[in-house]
Protein backbone atom coordinates (compact mmCIF):
# COMPACT_ATOMS: atom_id res chain seq x y z
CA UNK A 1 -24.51 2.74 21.18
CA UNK A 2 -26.86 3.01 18.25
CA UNK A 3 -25.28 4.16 14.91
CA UNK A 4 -26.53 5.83 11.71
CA UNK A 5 -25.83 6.27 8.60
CA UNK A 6 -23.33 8.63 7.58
CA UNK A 7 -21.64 8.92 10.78
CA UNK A 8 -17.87 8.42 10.94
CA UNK A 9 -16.72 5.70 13.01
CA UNK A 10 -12.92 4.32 13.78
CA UNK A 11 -12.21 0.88 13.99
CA UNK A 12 -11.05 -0.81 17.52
CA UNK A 13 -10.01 -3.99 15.97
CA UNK A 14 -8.36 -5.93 13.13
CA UNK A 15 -5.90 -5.27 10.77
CA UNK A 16 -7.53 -1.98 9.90
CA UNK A 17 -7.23 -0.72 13.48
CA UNK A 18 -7.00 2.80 14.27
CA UNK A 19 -8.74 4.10 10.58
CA UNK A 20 -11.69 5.84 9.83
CA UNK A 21 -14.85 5.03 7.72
CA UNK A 22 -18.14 6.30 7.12
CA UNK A 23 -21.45 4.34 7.55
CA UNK A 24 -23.21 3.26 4.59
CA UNK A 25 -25.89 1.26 6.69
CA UNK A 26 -26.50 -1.17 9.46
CA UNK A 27 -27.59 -4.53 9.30
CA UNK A 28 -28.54 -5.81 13.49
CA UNK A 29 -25.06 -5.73 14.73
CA UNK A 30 -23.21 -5.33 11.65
CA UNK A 31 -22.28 -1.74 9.69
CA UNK A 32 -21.41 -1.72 6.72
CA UNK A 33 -17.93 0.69 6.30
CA UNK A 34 -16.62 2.54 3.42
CA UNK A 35 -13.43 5.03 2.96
CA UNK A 36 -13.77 5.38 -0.47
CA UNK A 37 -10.20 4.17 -0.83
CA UNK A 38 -9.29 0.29 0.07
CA UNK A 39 -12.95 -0.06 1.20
CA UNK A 40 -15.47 0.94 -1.57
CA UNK A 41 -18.89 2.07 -2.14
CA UNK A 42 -19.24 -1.09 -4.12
CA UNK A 43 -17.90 -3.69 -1.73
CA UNK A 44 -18.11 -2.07 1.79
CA UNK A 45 -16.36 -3.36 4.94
CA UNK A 46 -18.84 -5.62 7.04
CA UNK A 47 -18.16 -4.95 10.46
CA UNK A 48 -19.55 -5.54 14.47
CA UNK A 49 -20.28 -2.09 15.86
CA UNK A 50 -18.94 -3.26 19.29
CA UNK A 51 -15.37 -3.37 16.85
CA UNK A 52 -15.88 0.62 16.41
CA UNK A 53 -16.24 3.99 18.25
CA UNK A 54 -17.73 7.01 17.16
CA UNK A 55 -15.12 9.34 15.93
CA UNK A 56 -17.34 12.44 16.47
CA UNK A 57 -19.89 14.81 14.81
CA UNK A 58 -19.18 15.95 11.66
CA UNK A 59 -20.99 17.91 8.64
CA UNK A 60 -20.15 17.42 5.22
CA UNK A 61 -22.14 17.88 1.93
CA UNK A 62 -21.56 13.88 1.04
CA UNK A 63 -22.19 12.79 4.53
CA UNK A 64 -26.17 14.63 4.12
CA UNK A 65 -26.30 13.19 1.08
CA UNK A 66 -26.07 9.57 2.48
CA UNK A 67 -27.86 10.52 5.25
CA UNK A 68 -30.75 11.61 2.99
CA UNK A 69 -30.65 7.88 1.24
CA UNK A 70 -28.70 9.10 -1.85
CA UNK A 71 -25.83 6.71 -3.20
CA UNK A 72 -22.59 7.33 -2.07
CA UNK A 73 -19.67 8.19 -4.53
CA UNK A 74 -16.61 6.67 -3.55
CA UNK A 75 -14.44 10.40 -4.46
CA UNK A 76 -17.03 12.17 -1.99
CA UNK A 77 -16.55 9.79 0.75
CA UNK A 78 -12.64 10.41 0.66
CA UNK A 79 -12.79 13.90 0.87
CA UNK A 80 -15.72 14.29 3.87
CA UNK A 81 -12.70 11.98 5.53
CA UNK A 82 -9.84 13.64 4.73
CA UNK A 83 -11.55 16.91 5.74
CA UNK A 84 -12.66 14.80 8.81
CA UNK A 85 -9.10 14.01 9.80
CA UNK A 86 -7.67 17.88 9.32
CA UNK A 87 -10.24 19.00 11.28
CA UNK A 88 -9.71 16.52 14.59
CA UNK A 89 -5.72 17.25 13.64
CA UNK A 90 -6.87 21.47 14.41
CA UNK A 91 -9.05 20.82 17.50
C-alpha cells in the first residue's frame, strides 16, 4: 500500500504496538511517524510501512496543513489524534 503524508497510520509492531501516528513523509520503505507526544516533530519515529496499517480517512485542519507541505507543530498533531481516536471510539 502506498502512503502519504498526513495520513494516520497504527503501528503493527514493536514496543509501540497498537498506537497511532501521523505521517510526516516517506523515505522508499521507511515513514517517518510523529504523535506529537513521545514522538516529535523534531525527531520523528523512522519506521517500515509493512510495520503499519492505515487507520482510516480522516480530515483535520493540521493534517491539510502537512499535506499542503507546511511544518508540522507538535500541539496540532496531538489534537488531529486525539480527535482521531474519539471519533473511531463513536463509529
Amino acid at each position: 500500500m502506498a502512503y502519504e503524508k498526513a495520513q494516520i497510520v497504527r503501528s503493527l509492531a514493536g514496543h509501540d504496538k497498537g498506537d497511532v501516528f501521523c505521517i510526516l513523509d516517506t523515505e522508499g520503505p521507511y515513514l517517518l511517524l510523529a504523535d506529537g507526544k513521545r514522538r516529535k516533530t523534531a525527531a520523528p519515529k523512522r519506521k517500515k510501512a509493512v510495520h503499519v496499517a492505515c487507520a482510516g480517512e480522516f480530515h483535520h485542519p493540521a493534517l491539510e496543513r502537512i499535506r499542503a507541505g507546511e511544518e508540522a507543530v507538535d500541539s496540532e498533531i496531538r489534537r488531529a489524534l486525539a480527535a482521531f481516536r474519539a471519533e473511531s471510539r463513536r463509529v
